[in-house]
Structures are given as C-alpha cells and as structure tokens.
N, C-alpha and C. Protein backbone atom coordinates (compact mmCIF):
# COMPACT_ATOMS: atom_id res chain seq x y z
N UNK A 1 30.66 176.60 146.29
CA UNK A 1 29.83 177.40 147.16
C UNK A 1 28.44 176.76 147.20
N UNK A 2 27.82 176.81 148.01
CA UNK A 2 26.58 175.99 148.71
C UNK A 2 25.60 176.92 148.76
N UNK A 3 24.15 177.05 147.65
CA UNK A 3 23.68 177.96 147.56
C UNK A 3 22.01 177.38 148.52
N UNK A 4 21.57 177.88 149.07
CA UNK A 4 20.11 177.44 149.30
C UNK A 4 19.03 177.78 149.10
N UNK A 5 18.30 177.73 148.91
CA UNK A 5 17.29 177.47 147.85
C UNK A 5 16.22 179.13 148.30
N UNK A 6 16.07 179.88 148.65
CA UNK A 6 16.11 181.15 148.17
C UNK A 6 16.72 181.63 147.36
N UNK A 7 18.04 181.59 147.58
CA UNK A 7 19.21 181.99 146.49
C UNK A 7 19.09 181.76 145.67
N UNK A 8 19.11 180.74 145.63
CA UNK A 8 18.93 179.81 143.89
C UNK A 8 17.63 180.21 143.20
N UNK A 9 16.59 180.55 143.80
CA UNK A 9 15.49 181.41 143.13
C UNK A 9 15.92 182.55 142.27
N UNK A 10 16.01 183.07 143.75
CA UNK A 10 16.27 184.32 143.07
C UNK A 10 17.33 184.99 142.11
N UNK A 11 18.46 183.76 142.23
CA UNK A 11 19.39 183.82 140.95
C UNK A 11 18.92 183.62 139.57
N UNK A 12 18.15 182.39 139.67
CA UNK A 12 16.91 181.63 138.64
C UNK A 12 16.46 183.20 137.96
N UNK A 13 15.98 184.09 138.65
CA UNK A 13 14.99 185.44 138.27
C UNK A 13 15.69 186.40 137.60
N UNK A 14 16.91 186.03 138.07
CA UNK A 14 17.88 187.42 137.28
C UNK A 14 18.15 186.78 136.20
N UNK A 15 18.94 185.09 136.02
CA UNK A 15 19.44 184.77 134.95
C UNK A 15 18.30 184.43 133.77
N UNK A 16 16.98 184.70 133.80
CA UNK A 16 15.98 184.78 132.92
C UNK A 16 15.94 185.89 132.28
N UNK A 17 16.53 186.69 132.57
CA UNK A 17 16.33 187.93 131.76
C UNK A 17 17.42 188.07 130.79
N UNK A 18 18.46 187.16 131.59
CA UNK A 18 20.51 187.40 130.70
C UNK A 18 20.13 186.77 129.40
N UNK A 19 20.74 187.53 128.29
CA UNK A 19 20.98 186.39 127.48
C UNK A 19 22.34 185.71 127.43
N UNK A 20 22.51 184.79 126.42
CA UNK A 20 23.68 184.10 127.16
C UNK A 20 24.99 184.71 126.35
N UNK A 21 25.91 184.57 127.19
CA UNK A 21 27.64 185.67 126.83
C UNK A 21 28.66 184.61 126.36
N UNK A 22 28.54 183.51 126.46
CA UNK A 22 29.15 182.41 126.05
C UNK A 22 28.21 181.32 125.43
N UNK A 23 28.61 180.98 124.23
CA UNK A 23 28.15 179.66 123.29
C UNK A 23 28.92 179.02 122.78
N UNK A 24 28.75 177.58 123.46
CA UNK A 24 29.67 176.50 123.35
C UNK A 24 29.40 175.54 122.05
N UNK A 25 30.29 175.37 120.96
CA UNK A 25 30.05 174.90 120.20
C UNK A 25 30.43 173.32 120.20
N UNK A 26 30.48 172.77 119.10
CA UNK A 26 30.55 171.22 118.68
C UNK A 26 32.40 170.65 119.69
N UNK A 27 33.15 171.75 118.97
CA UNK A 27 34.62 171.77 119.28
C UNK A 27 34.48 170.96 121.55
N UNK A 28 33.41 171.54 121.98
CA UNK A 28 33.46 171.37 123.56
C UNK A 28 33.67 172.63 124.40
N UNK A 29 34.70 171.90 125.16
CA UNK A 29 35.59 172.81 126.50
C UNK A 29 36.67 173.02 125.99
N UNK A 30 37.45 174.20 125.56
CA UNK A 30 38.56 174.63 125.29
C UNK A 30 39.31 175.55 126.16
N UNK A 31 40.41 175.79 125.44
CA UNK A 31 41.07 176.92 126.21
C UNK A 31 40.58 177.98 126.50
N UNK A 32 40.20 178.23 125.46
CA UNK A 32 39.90 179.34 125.03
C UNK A 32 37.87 179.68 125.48
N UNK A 33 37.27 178.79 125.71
CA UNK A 33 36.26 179.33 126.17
C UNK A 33 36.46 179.27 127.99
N UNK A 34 37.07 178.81 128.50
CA UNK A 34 37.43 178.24 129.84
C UNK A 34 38.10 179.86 130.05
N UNK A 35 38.54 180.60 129.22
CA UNK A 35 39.38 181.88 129.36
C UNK A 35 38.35 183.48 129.26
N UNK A 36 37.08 182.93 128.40
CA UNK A 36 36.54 183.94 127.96
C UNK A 36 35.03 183.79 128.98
N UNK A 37 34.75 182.38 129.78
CA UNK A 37 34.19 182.14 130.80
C UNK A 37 34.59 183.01 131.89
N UNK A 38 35.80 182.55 132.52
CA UNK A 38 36.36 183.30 133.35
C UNK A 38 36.25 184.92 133.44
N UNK A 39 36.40 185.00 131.94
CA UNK A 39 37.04 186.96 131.93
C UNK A 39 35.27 187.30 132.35
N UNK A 40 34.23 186.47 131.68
CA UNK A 40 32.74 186.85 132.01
C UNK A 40 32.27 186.55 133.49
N UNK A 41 32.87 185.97 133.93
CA UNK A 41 31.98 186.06 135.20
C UNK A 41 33.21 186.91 136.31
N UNK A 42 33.79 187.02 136.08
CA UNK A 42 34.53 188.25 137.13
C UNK A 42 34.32 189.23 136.45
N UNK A 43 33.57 190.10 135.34
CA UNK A 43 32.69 190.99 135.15
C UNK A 43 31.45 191.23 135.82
N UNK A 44 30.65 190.04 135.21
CA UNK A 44 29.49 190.19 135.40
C UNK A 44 29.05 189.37 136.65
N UNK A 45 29.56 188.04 137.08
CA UNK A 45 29.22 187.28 138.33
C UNK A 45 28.29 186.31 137.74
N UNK A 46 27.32 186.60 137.85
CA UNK A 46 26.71 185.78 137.26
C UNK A 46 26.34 186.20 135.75
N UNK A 47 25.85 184.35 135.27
CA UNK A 47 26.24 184.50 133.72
C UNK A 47 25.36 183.15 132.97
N UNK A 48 24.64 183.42 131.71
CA UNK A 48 24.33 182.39 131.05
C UNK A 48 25.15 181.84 129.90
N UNK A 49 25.32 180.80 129.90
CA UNK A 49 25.86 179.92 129.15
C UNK A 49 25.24 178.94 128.00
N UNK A 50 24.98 179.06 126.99
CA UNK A 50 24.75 177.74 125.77
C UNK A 50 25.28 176.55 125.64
N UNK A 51 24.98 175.58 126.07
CA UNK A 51 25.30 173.85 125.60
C UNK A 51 25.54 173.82 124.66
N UNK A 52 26.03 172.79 124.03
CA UNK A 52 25.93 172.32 122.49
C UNK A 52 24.85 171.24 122.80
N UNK A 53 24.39 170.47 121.47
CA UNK A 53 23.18 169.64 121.74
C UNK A 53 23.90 168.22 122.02
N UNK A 54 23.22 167.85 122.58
CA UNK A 54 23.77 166.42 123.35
C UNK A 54 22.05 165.67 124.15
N UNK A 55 22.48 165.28 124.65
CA UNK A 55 21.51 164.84 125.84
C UNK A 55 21.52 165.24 126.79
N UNK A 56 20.59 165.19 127.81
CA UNK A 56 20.59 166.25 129.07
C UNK A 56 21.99 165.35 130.07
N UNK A 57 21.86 164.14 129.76
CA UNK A 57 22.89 163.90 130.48
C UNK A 57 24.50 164.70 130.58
N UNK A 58 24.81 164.16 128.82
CA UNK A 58 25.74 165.03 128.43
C UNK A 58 26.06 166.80 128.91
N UNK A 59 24.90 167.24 128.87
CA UNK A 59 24.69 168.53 128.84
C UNK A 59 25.26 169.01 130.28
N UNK A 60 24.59 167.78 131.24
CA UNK A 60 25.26 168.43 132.77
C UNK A 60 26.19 168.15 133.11
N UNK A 61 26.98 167.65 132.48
CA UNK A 61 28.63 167.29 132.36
C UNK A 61 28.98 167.84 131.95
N UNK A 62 28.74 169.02 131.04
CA UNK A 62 28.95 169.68 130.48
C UNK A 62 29.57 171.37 131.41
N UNK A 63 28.15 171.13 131.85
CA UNK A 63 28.02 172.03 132.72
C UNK A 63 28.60 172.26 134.23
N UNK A 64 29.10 171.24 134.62
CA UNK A 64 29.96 170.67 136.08
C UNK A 64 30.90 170.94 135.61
N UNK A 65 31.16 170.45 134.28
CA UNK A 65 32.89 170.76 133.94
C UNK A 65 33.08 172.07 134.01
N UNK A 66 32.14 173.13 133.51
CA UNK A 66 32.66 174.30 132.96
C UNK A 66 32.43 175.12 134.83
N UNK A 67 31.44 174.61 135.69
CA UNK A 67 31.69 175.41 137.00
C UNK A 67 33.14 175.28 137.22
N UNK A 68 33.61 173.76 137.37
CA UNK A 68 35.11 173.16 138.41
C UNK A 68 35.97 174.41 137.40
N UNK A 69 35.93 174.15 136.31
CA UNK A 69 36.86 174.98 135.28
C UNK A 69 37.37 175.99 135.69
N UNK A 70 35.97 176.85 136.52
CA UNK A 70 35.82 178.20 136.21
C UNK A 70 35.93 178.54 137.96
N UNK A 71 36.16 177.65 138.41
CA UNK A 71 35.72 177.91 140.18
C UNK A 71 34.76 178.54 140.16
N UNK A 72 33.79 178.17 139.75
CA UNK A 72 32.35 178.97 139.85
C UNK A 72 31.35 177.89 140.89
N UNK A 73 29.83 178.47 140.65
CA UNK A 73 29.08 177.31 141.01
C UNK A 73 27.92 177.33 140.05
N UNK A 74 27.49 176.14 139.56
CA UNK A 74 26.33 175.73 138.75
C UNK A 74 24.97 175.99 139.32
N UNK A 75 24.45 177.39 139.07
CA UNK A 75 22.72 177.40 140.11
C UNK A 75 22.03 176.58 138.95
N UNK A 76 21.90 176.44 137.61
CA UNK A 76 20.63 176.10 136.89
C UNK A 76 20.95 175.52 135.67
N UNK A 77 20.57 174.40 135.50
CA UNK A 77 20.66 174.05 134.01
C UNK A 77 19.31 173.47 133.81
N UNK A 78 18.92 174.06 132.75
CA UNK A 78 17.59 173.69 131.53
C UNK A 78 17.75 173.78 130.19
N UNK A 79 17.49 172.46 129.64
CA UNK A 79 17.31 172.92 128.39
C UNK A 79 19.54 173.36 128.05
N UNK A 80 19.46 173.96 126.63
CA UNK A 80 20.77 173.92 126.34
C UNK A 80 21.36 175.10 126.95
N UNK A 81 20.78 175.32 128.14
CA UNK A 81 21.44 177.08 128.93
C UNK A 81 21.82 176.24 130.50
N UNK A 82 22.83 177.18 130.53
CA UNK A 82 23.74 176.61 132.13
C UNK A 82 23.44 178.16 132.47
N UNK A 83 23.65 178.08 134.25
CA UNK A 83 23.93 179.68 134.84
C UNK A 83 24.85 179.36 135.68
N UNK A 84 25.77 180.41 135.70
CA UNK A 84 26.85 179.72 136.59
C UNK A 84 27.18 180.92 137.09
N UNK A 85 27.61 181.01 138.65
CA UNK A 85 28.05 182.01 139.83
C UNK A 85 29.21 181.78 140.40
N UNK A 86 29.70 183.43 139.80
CA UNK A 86 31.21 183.58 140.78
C UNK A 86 30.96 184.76 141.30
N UNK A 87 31.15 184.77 142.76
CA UNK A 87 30.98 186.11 143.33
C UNK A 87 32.23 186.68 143.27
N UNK A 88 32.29 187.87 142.91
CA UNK A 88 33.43 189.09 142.79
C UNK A 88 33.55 189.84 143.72
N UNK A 89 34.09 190.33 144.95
CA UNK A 89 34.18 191.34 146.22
C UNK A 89 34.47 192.64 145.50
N UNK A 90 35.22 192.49 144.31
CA UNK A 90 35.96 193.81 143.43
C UNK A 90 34.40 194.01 141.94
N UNK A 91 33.49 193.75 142.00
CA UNK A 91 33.06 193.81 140.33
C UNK A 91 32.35 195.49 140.34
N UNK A 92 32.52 195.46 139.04
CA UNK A 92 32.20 196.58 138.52
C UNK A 92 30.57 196.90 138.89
N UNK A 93 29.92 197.86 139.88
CA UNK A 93 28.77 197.77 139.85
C UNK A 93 27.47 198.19 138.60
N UNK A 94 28.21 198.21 137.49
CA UNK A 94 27.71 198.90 136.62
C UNK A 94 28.07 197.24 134.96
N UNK A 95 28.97 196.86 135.75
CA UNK A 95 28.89 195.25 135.14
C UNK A 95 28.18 194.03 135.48
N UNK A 96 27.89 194.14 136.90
CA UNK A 96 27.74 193.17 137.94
C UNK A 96 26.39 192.69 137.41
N UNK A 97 25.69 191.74 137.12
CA UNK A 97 24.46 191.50 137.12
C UNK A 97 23.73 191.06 138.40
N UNK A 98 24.21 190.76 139.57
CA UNK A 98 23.85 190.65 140.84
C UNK A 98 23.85 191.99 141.52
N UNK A 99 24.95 193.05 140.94
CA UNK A 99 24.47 194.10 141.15
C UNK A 99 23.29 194.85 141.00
N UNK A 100 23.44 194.82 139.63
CA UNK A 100 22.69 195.61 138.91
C UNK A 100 20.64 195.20 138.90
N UNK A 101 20.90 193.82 139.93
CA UNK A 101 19.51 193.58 139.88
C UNK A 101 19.14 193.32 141.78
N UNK A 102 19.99 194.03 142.29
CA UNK A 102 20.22 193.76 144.01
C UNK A 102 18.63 194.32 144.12
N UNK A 103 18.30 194.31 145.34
CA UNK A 103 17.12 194.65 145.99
C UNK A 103 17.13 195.76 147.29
C-alpha cells in the first residue's frame, strides 16, 4: 500500500505514543513472531515493533522482511522501532489504534 506523506505523518503521531507489542530478539524472523505479528496488527492495525541491534542497515531488512511477511506496509523505522500498517475493514473499534486515535 502506497502511503503519502500526510499519512505517513500522521501515522508517525499515533505510533509515538504505542509502545511496542512485538520484540524481536537475537533468534530473528520466526514462525512464531511472523504469527504473533499478524494476530497484532489485525487487532490493532497499526503497530510498533523492536529490532534487535544490528546496524541500521540490517535493521531495515529487517523491517521489509517483517512488512512482505505480514502483508503489511512499513510507515517508519528509527532507531531499533519499526511501525508497520495493516488496514482491517473488520477491527475492533475499541482495539484499533487508527481507530481509537481517528479525528
């Protein structure tokens, strides 16, 4: 998904406040976080994520992998935090963090 650059602000504004629901350890990309990614962002939609330490290079490879993973899209990476967006037509408005911070 192709976000433009309002969007991406204002995604930027909400995911400053998230703390992050997934932390990726030494182990990488697993099954099992690729599963507990998923179950989080068709909750919540959008979502922060923890790197492991690497280099920033590393880090956004990191982070590309885990959007394609997740059919999501990558709005922000800084530092060892990713934000990554899946829009939900069905989410819980009381889970939703795009909900819950609409205008």
């Amino acid at each position: 998904m192709q976000l433009d650059n309002a969007t991406i602000k204002r995604l930027k504004g909400i995911g400053h406040e998230l703390k992050p629901i997934v932390m990726i350890g030494n182990k990488g990309i697993t099954p099992t976080i690729t599963e507990e990614i998923d179950r989080a962002l068709t909750d919540h939609e959008l979502i922060k994520v923890k790197l492991p330490a690497g280099t920033k290079e590393e880090r956004d490879i990191i982070g590309a992998e885990l959007a394609k993973a997740a059919n999501a899209s990558l709005v922000h990476s800084i530092g060892r935090m990713a934000l990554l967006l899946r829009k939900n037509p069905n989410a819980n408005p009381k889970l939703s963090n795009l909900a819950r911070h609409a205008q």
